[in-house]
Protein backbone atom coordinates (compact mmCIF):
# COMPACT_ATOMS: atom_id res chain seq x y z
CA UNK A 1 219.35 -45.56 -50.06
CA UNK A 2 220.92 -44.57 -53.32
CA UNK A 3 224.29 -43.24 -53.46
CA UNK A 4 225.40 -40.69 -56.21
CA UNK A 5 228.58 -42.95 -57.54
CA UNK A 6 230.05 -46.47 -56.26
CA UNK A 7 232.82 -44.59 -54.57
CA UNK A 8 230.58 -43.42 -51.79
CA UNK A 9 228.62 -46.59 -51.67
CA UNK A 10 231.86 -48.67 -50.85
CA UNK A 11 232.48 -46.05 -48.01
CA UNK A 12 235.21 -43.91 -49.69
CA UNK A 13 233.96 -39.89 -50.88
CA UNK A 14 235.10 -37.25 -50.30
CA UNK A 15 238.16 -37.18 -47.40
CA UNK A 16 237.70 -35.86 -44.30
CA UNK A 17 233.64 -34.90 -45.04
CA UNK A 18 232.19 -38.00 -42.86
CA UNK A 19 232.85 -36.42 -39.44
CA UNK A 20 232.99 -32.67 -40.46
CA UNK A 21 232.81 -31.01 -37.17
CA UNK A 22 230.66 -28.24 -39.06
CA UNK A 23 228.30 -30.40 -40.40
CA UNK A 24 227.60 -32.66 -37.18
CA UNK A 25 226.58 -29.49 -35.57
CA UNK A 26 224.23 -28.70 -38.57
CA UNK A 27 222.84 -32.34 -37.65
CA UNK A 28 222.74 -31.37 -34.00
CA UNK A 29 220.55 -28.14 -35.04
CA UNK A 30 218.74 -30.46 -36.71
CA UNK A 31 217.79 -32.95 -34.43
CA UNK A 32 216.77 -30.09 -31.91
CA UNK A 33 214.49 -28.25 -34.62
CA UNK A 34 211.91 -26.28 -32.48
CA UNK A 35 209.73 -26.81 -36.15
CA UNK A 36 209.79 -30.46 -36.23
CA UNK A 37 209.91 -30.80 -32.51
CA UNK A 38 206.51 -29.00 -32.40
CA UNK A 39 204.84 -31.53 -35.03
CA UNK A 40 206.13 -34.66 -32.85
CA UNK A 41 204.68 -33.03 -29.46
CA UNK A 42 201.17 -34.42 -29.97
CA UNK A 43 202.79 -37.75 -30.51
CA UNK A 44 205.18 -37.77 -27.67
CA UNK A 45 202.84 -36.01 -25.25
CA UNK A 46 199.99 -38.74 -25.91
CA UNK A 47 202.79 -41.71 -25.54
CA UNK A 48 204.12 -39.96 -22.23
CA UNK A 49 200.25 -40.48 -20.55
CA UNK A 50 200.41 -44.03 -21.93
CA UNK A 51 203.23 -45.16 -20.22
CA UNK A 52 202.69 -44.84 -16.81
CA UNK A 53 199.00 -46.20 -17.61
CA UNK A 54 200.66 -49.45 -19.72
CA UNK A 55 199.02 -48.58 -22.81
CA UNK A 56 201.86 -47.40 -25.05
CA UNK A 57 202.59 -48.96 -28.00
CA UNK A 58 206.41 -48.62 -26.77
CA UNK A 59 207.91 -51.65 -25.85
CA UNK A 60 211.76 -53.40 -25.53
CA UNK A 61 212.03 -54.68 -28.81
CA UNK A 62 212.32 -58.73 -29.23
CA UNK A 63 215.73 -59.25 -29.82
CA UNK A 64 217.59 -56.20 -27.61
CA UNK A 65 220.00 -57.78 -25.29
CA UNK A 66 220.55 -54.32 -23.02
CA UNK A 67 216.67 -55.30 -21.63
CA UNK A 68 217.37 -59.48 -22.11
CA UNK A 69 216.94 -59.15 -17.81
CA UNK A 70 214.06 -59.99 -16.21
CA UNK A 71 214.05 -57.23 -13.85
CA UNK A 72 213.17 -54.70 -16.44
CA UNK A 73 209.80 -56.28 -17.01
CA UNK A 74 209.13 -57.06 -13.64
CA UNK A 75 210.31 -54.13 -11.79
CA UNK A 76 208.07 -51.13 -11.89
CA UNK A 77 210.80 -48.65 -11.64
CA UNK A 78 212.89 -50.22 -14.07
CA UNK A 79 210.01 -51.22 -16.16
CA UNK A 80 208.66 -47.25 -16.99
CA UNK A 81 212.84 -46.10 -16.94
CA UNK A 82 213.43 -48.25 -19.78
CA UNK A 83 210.05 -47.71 -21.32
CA UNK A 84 210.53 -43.73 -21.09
CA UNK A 85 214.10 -44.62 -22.49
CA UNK A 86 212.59 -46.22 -25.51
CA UNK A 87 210.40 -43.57 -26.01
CA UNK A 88 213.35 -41.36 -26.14
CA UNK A 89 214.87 -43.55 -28.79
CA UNK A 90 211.63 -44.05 -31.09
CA UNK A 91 211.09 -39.75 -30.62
CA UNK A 92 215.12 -39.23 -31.64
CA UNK A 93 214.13 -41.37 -34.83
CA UNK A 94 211.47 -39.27 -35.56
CA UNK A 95 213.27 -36.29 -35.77
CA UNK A 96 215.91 -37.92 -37.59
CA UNK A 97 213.47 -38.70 -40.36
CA UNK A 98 211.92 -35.00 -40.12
CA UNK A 99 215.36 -34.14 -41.38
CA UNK A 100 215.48 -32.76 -45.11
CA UNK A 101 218.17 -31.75 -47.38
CA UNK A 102 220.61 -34.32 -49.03
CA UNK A 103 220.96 -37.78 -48.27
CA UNK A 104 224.77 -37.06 -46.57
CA UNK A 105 222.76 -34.54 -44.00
CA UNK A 106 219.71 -37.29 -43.64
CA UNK A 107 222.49 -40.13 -42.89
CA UNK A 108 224.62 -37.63 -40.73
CA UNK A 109 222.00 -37.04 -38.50
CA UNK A 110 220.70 -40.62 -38.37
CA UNK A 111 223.90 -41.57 -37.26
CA UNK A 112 223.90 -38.79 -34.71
CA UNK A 113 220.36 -39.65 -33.33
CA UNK A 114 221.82 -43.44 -32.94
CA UNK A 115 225.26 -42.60 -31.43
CA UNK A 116 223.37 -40.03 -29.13
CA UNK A 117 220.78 -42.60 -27.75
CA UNK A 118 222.93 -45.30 -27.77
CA UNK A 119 225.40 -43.48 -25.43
CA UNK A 120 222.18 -42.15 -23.09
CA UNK A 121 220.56 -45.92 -22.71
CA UNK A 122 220.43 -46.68 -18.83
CA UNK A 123 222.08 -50.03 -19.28
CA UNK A 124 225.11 -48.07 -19.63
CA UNK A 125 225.47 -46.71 -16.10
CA UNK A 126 225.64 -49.31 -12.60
CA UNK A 127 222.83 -47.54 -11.27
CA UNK A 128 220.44 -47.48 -13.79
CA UNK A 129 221.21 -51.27 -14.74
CA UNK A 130 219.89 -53.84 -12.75
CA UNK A 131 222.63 -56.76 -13.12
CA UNK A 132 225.50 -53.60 -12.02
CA UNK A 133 222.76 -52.91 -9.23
CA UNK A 134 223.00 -56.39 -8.25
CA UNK A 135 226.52 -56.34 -8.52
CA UNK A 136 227.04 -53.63 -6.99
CA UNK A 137 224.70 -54.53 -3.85
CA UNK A 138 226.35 -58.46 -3.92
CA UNK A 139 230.03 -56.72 -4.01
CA UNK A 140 229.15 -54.35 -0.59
CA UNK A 141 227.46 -57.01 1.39
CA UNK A 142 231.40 -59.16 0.26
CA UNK A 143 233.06 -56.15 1.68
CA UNK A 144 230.91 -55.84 4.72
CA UNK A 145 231.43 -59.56 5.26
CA UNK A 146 234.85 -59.09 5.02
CA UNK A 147 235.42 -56.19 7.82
CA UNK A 148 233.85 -58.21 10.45
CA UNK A 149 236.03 -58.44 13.27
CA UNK A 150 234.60 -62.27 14.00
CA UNK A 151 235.26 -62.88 10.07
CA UNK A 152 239.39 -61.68 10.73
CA UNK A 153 239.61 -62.95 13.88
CA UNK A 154 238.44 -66.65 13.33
CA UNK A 155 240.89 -69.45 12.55
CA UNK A 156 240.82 -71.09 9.47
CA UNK A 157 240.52 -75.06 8.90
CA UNK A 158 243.77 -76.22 7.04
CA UNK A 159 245.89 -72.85 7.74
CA UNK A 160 248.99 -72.44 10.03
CA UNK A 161 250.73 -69.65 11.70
CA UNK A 162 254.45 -69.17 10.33
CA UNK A 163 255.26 -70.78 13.27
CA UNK A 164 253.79 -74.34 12.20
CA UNK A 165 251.30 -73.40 15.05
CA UNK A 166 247.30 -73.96 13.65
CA UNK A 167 245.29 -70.93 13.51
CA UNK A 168 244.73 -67.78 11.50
CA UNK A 169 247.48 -66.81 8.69
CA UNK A 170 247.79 -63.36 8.42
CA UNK A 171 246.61 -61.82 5.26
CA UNK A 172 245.55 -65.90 4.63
């Protein structure tokens, strides 16, 4: 990507024009353009039958450490969630590069299309990810375990009441 002088290339510009608030709504509107949305709906519709079927060309790619878990390939459920999540990503990058006007806009809205997906992927929330499932599911059964009255009320090997007497500690 060529940049119009070295300034910009090195990351300075012009201040406070990176993050306008003004212009990432301009790259909102354009990620949601009903114009290009339209000309990627063939595309998106056709990959949407595929992925139930196992056809798609969408797939975790190689070296993506959110899906490194076996569970996602092996679990139907978790297998089409992130495969319908990818398919959001790969669509968002279309639309990104549907995107005309200056390079600035182009890159604003790239970076918007990113940051948006990025924030959206279902490795981010515990019940959408199967290692917080897991540790979720491992942490109740702990709990459970631990409210037992036979689990509280059983004396413990090597512990002594404050009275030198053997048998359960309180809080021990």
């Amino acid at each position: 990507m060529g940049y119009p002088d070295a300034s910009m290339a090195a990351g300075g510009g012009p201040p406070g024009r990176a993050l306008d608030p003004l212009e990432m709504l301009q790259s909102a509107a354009d990620l949601m353009n009903p114009v290009s949305a339209a000309r990627q709906m063939p595309w998106l519709t056709g990959e949407l039958v595929k992925v139930p079927l196992g056809r798609s060309g969408v797939s975790f790619a190689e070296g993506d450490r959110r899906f490194a878990d076996v569970t996602w390939r092996d679990n139907p459920f978790f297998r089409l969630l992130g495969w319908n999540y990818r398919l959001f990503e790969e669509w968002a990058e279309r639309m990104a590069d549907a995107v005309d006007g200056p390079w600035d806009r182009q890159a604003r809205t790239r970076y918007l299309a990113n940051i948006t997906t990025a924030m959206l992927s279902p490795t981010n929330f515990f019940w959408t990810n199967p290692a917080g499932t897991e540790a979720r599911v491992r942490d109740r059964r702990a709990v459970r375990a631990a409210r037992r009255p036979e689990h509280a009320a059983r004396p413990r090997p090597g512990r002594h009441a404050p009275n030198g007497q053997p048998g359960a500690v309180p809080g021990g």
